[in-house]
C-alpha atoms as a PDB file:
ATOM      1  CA  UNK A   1     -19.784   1.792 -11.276  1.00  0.00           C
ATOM      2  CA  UNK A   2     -17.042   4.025 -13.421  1.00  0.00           C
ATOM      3  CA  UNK A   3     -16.466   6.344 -10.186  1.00  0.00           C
ATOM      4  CA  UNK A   4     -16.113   3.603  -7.822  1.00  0.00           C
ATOM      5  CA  UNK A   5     -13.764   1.884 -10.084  1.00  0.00           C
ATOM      6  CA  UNK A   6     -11.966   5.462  -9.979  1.00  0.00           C
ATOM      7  CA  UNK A   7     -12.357   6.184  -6.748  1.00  0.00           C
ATOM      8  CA  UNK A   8     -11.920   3.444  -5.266  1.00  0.00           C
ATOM      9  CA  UNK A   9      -9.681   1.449  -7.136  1.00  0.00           C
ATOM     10  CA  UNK A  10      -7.421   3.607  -9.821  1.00  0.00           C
ATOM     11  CA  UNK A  11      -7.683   6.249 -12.200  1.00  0.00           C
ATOM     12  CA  UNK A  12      -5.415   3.309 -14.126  1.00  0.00           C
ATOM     13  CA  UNK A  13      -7.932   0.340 -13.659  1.00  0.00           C
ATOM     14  CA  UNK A  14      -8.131  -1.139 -17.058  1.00  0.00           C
ATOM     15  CA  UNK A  15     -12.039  -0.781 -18.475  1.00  0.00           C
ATOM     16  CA  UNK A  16     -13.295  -2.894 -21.094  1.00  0.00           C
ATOM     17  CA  UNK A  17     -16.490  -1.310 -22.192  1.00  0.00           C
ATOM     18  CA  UNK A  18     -17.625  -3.542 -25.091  1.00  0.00           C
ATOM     19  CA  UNK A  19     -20.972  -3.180 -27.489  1.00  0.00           C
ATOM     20  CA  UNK A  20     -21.099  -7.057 -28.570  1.00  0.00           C
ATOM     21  CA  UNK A  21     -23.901  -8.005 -25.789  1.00  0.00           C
ATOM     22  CA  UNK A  22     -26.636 -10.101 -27.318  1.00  0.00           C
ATOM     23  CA  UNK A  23     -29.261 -11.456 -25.405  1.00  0.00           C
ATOM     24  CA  UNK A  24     -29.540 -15.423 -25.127  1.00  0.00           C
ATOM     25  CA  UNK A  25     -31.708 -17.883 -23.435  1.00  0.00           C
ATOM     26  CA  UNK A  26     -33.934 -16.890 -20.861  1.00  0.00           C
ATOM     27  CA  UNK A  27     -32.203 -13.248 -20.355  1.00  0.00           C
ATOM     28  CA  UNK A  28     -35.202 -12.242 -23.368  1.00  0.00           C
ATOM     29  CA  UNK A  29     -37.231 -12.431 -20.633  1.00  0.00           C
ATOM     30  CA  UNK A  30     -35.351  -9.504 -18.559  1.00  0.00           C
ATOM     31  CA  UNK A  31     -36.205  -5.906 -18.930  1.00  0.00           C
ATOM     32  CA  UNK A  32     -33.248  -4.033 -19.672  1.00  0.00           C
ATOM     33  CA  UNK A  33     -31.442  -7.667 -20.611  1.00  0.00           C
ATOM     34  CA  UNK A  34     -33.347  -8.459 -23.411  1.00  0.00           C
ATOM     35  CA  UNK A  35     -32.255  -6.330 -26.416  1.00  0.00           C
ATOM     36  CA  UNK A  36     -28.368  -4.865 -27.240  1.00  0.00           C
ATOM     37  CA  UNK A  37     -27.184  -1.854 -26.515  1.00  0.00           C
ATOM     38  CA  UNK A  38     -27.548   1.171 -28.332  1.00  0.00           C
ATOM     39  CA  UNK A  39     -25.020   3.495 -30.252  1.00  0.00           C
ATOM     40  CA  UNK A  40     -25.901   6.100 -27.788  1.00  0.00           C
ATOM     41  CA  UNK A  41     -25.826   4.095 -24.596  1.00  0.00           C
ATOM     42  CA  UNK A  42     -22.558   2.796 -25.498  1.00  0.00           C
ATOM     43  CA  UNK A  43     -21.114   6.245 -26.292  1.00  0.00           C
ATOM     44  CA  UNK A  44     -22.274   7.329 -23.107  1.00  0.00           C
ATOM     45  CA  UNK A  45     -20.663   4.557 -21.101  1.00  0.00           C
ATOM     46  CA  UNK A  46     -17.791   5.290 -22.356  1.00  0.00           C
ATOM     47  CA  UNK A  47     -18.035   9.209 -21.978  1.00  0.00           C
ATOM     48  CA  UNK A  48     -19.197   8.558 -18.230  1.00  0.00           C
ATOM     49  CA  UNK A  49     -16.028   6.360 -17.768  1.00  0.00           C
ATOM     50  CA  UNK A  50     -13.940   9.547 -19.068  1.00  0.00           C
ATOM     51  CA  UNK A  51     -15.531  12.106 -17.196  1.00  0.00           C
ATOM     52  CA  UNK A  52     -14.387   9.562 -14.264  1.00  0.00           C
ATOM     53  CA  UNK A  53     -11.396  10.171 -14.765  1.00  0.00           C
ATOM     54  CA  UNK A  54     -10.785   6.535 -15.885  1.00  0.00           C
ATOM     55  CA  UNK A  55      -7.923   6.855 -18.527  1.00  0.00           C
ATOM     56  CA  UNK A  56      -7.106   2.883 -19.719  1.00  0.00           C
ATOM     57  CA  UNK A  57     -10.026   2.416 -21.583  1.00  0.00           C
ATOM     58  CA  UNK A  58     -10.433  -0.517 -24.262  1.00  0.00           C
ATOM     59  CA  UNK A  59     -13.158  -0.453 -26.722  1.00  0.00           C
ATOM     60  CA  UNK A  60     -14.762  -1.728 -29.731  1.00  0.00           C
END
């Protein structure tokens, strides 16, 4: 998703990569949905995002 946004959009696309997913309702039931993300897998999104090239990155 990050390199298409790069490549195919703009360096400059705005990102928000947030960390405040919680799981509600029925998404429990959803592998992969059902639990927040990790310390690591947020770091990583947003380390993938850099190494994109994408530059206008807003996090929490």
């Amino acid at each position: 998703m990050v390199h298409f946004l790069a490549e195919e959009i703009s360096t400059g696309t705005y990102l928000n990569i947030m960390d405040q997913y919680r799981p509600c309702h029925q998404a429990w039931d959803v592998p992969g949905l059902d639990r927040r993300p990790t310390a690591r897998e947020y770091s990583e999104a947003v380390a993938a995002a850099r190494r994109a090239g994408l530059t206008r990155l807003d996090r929490r």
